[in-house]
Protein backbone atom coordinates (compact mmCIF):
# COMPACT_ATOMS: atom_id res chain seq x y z
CA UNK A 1 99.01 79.37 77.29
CA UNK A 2 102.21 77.79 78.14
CA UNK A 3 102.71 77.22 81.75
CA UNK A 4 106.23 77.61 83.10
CA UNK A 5 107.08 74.44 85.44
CA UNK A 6 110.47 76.20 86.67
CA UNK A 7 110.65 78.72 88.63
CA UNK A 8 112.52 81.62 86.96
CA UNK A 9 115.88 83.54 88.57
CA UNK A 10 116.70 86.85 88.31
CA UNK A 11 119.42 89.05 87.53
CA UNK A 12 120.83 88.52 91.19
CA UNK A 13 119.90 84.94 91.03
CA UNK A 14 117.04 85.02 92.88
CA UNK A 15 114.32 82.32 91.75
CA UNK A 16 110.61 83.29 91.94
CA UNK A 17 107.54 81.03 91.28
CA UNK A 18 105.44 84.55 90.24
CA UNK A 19 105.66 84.03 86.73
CA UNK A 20 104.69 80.62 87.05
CA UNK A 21 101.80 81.75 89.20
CA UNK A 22 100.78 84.53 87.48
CA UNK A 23 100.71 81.93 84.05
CA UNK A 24 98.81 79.45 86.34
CA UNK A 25 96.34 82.34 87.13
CA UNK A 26 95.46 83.31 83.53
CA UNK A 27 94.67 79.81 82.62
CA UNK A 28 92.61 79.63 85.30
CA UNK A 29 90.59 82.37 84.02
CA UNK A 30 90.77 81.28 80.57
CA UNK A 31 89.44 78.15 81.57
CA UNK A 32 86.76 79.97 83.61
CA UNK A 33 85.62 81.99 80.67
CA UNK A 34 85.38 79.18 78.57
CA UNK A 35 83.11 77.21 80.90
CA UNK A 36 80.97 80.17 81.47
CA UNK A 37 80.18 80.39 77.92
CA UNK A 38 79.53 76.49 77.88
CA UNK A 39 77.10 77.31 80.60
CA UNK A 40 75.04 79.81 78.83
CA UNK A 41 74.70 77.75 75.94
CA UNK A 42 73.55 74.49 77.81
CA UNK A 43 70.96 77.43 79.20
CA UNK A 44 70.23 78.13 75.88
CA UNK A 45 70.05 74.23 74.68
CA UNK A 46 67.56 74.08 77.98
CA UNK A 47 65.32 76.70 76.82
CA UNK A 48 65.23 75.75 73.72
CA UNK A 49 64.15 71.89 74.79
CA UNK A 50 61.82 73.13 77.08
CA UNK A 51 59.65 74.94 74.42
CA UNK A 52 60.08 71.93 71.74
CA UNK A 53 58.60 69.84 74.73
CA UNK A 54 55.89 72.16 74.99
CA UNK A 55 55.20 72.46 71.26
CA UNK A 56 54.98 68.01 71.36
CA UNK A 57 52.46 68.63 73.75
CA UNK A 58 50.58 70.66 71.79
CA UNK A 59 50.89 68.50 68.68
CA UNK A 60 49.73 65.52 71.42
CA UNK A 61 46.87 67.51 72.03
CA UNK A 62 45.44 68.25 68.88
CA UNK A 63 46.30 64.18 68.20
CA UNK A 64 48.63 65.18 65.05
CA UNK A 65 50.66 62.29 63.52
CA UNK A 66 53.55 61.45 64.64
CA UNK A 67 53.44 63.72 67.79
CA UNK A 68 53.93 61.11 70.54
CA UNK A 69 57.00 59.99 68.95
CA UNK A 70 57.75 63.97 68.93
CA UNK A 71 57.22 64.48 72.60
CA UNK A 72 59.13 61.56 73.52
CA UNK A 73 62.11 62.76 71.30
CA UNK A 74 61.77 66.49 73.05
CA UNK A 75 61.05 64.80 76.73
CA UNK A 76 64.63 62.56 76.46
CA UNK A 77 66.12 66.02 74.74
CA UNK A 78 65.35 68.32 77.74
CA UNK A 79 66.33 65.49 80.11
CA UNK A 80 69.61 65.50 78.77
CA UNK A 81 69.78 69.73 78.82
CA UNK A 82 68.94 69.52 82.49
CA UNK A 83 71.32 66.78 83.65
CA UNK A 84 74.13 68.94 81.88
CA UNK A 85 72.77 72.40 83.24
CA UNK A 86 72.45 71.14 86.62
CA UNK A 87 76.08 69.42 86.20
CA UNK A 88 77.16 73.22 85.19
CA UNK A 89 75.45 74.82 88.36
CA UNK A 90 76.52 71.86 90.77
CA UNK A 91 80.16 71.47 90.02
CA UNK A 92 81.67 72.38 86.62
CA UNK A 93 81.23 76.32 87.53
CA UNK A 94 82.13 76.43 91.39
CA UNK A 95 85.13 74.32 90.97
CA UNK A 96 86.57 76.60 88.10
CA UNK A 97 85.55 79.91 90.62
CA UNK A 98 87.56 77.75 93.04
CA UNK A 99 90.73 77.24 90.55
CA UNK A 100 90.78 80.86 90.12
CA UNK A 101 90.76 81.96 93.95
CA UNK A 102 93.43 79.58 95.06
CA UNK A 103 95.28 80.30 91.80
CA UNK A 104 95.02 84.04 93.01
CA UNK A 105 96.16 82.62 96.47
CA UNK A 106 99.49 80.85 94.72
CA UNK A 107 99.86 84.32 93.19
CA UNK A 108 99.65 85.94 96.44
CA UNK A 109 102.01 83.69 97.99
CA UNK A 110 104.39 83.78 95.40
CA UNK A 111 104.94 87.15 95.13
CA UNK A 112 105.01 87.54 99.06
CA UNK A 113 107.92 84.98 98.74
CA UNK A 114 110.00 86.40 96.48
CA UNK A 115 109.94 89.62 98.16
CA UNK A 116 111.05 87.98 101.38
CA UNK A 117 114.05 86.16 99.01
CA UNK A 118 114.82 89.52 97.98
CA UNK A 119 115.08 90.81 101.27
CA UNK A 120 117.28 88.31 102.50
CA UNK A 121 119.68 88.40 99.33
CA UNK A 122 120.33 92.04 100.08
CA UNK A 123 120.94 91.65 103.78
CA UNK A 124 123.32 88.78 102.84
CA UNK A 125 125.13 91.21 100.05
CA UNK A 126 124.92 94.06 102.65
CA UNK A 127 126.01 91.39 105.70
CA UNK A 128 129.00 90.08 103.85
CA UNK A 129 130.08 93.80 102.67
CA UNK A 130 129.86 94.95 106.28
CA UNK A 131 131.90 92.45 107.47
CA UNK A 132 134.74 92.77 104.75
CA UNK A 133 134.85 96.38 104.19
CA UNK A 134 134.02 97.86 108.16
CA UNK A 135 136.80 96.40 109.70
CA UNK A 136 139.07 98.48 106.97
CA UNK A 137 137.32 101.76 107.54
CA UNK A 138 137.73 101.67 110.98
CA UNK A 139 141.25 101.66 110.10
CA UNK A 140 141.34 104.04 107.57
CA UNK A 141 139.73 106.68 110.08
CA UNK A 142 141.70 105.77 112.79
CA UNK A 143 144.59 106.66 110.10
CA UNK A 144 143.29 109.96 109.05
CA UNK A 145 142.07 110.88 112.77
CA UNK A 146 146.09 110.28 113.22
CA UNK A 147 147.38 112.40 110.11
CA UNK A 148 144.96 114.94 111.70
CA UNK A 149 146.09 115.00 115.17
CA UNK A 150 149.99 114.94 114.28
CA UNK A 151 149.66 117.94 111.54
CA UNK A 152 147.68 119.98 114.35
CA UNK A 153 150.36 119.24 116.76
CA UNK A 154 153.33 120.12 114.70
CA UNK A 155 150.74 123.31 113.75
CA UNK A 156 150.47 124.41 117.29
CA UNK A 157 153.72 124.23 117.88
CA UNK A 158 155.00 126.25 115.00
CA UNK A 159 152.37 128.57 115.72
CA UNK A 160 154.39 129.72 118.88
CA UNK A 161 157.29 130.71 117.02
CA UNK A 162 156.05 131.69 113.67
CA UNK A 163 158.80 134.16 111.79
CA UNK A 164 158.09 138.06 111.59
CA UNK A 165 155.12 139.27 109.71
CA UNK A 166 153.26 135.63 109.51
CA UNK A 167 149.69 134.93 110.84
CA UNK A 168 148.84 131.91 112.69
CA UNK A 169 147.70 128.93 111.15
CA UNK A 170 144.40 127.78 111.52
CA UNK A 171 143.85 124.45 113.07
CA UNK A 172 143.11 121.43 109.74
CA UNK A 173 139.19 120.72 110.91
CA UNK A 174 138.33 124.33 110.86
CA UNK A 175 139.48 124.78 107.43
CA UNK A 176 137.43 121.93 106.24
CA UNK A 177 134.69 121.27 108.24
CA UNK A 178 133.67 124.69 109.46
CA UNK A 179 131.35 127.41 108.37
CA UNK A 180 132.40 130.46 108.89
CA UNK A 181 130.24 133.39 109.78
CA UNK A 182 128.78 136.08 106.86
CA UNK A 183 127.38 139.77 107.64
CA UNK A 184 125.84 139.31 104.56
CA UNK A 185 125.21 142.27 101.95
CA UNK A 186 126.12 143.12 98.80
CA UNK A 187 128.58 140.57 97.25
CA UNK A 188 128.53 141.68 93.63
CA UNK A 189 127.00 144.31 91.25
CA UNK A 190 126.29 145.53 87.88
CA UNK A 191 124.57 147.41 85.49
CA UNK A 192 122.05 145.65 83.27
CA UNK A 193 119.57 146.57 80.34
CA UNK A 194 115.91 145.17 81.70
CA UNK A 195 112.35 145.03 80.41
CA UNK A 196 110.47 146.76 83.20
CA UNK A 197 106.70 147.81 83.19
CA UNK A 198 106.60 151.41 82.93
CA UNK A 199 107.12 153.20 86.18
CA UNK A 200 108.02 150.14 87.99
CA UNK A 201 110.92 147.80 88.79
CA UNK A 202 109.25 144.85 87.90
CA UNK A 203 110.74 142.95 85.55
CA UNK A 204 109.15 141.00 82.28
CA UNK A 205 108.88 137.79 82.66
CA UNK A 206 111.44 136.21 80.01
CA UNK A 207 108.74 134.06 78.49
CA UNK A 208 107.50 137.44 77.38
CA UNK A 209 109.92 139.42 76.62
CA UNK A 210 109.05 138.60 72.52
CA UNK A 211 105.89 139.70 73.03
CA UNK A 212 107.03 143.43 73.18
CA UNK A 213 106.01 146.06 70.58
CA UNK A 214 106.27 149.08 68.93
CA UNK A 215 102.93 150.79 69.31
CA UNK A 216 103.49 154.89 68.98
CA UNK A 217 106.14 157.94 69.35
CA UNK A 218 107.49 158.81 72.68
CA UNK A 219 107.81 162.35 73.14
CA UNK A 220 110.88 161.53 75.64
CA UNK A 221 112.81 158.27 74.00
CA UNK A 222 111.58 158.76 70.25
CA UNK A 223 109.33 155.05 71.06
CA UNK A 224 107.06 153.49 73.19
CA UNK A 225 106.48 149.95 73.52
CA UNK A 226 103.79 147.60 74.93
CA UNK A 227 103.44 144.05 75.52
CA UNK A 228 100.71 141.93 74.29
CA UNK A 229 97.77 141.79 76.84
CA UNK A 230 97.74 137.86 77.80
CA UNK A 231 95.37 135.41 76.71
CA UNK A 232 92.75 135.40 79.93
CA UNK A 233 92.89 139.04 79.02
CA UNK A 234 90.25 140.57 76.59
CA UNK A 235 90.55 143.38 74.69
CA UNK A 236 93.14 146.74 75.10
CA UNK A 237 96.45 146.95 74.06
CA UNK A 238 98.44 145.84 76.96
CA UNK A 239 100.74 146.96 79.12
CA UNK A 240 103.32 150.06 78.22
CA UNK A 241 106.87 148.78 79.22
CA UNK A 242 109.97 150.18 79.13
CA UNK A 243 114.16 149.48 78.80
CA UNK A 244 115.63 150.63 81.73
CA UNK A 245 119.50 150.57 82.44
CA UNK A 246 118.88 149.17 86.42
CA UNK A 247 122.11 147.87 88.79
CA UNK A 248 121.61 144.25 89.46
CA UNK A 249 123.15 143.64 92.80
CA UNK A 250 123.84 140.30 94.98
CA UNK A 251 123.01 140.13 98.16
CA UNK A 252 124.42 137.21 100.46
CA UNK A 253 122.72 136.68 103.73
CA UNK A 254 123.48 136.63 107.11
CA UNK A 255 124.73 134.07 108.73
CA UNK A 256 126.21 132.36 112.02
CA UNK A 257 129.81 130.37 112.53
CA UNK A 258 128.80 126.46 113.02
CA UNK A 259 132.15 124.69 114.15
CA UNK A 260 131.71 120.75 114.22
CA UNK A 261 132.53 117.94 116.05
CA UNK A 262 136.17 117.34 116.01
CA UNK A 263 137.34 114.01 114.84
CA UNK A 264 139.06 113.14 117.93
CA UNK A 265 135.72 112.97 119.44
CA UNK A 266 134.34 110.64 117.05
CA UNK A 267 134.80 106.92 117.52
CA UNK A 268 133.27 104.29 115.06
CA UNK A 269 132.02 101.21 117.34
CA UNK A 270 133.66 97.55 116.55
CA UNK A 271 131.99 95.34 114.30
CA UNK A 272 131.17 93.16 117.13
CA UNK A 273 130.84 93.97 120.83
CA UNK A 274 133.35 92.18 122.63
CA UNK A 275 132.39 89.78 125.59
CA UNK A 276 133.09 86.69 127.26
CA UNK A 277 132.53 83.11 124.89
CA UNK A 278 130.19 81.33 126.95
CA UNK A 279 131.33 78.46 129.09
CA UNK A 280 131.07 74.84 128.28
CA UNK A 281 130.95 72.01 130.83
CA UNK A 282 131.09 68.33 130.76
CA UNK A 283 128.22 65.91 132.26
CA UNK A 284 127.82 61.89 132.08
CA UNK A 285 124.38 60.85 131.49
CA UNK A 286 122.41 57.71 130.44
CA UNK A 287 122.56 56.68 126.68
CA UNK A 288 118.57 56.64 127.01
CA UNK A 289 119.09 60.03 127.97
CA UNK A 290 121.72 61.14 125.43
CA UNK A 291 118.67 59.50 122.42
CA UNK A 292 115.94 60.84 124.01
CA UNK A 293 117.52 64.35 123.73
């Protein structure tokens, strides 16, 4: 794997060492891997020296030809096996385990980083809008609060001489901003065809409705229908529904007048408080001083 010296930037310019990191990381691991499978094969190696020495001594036993020449060959063999085992166990292994943990740490740190760069990129953007575009609402509501206030006035005063036959106007807010009480009640009716279960006023669910059918005479409407029993039901035919010509009405609730705050009330703080700039003064003091400081 390729590891990525540069940190990379995103779309809003940010620059993060996590994918750096997180490349840093899998090689670790890679690397880890690999030397564990080193390691089982030098245990492997080791076993298999151990039982070669011990089939020299055997042959050194039994004074076969050749053998001590055999058992010194095995002896150096599993020498060697150890020194690398014990060089696997000691070092190689722990310091890879190591690589990976404080690879994990970089990770860790990384991504904790960029997060906090991310932070303080958006409350820079947010900072810099604030300070350009608050300034210019404040005046824009002052402006409307104005509009407001002058329309009302010329309202109220038109409002005590209004001509014959016209109703007062209502003030601008209320027509905007208010809700106005309901009774409630019956807002709207009509007559609609509806799948209802026989004797009832409850309604088929729509998903159903093509389930409906034809299953005998009616002595009454010339046909009777059912709907298919559902699925978790088991056996019978069903339920016997019925068309019904019903009057669908709307009812509105009930509810109470909620008048809000006027915008006269309403006054959007400065950007900044205002307040006294602190004072400066003047002293003389030794050089020494003036370094040491």
């Amino acid at each position: 794997m390729t590891r990525r010296a540069q940190p990379d930037t995103d779309a809003n310019g940010v620059r993060s060492d996590v994918p750096a990191a997180t490349d840093a990381l899998a090689t670790a691991k890679d690397q880890l891997a690999s030397l564990r499978q080193r390691h089982q094969q030098a245990e492997a190696d080791h076993d298999a020296a151990e039982a070669a020495l011990k089939a020299a001594g055997v042959q050194m036993a039994g004074d076969l030809p050749g053998a001590a020449e055999a058992y010194e060959t095995a002896s150096a063999a599993l020498t060697r096996s150890k020194a690398l085992l014990d060089g696997f166990n000691a070092t190689v292994i722990p310091d890879a385990e190591a690589a990976v943990v404080a690879a994990e740490e970089r990770l860790l740190e990384a991504t904790r980083a960029y997060a906090a760069d991310v932070a303080e990129a958006e409350c820079l953007a947010a900072a810099a809008r604030l300070e350009t575009e608050y300034p210019e609402l404040v005046a824009r509501f002052e402006d409307l609060k104005a509009t407001v206030a002058a329309a009302d006035h010329k309202r109220m005063l038109a409002n005590k001489a209004l001509p014959t036959g016209r109703n007062e106007m209502a003030p601008i807010e209320h027509r905007v901003r208010d809700i106005l009480a309901s009774p409630g009640g019956v807002v709207a009716e009509e007559i609609v065809s509806v799948w209802c279960y026989a004797g009832t006023l409850r309604p088929v669910a729509e998903d159903r409705i093509d389930q409906i059918i034809v299953t005998g005479r009616d002595r009454d409407t010339g046909q009777s229908h059912h709907i298919l029993p559902s699925r978790s039901a088991r056996g019978g035919v069903g339920n016997k529904v019925e068309l019904r010509r019903l009057k669908k009405l709307t009812i509105g609730e009930r509810t109470q007048a909620v008048r809000s705050a006027r915008l006269s009330d309403l006054v959007l703080p400065p950007l900044r408080p205002e307040g006294e700039k602190p004072r400066l003064r003047t002293e003389l003091v030794e050089i020494d001083s003036c370094a040491d400081a």
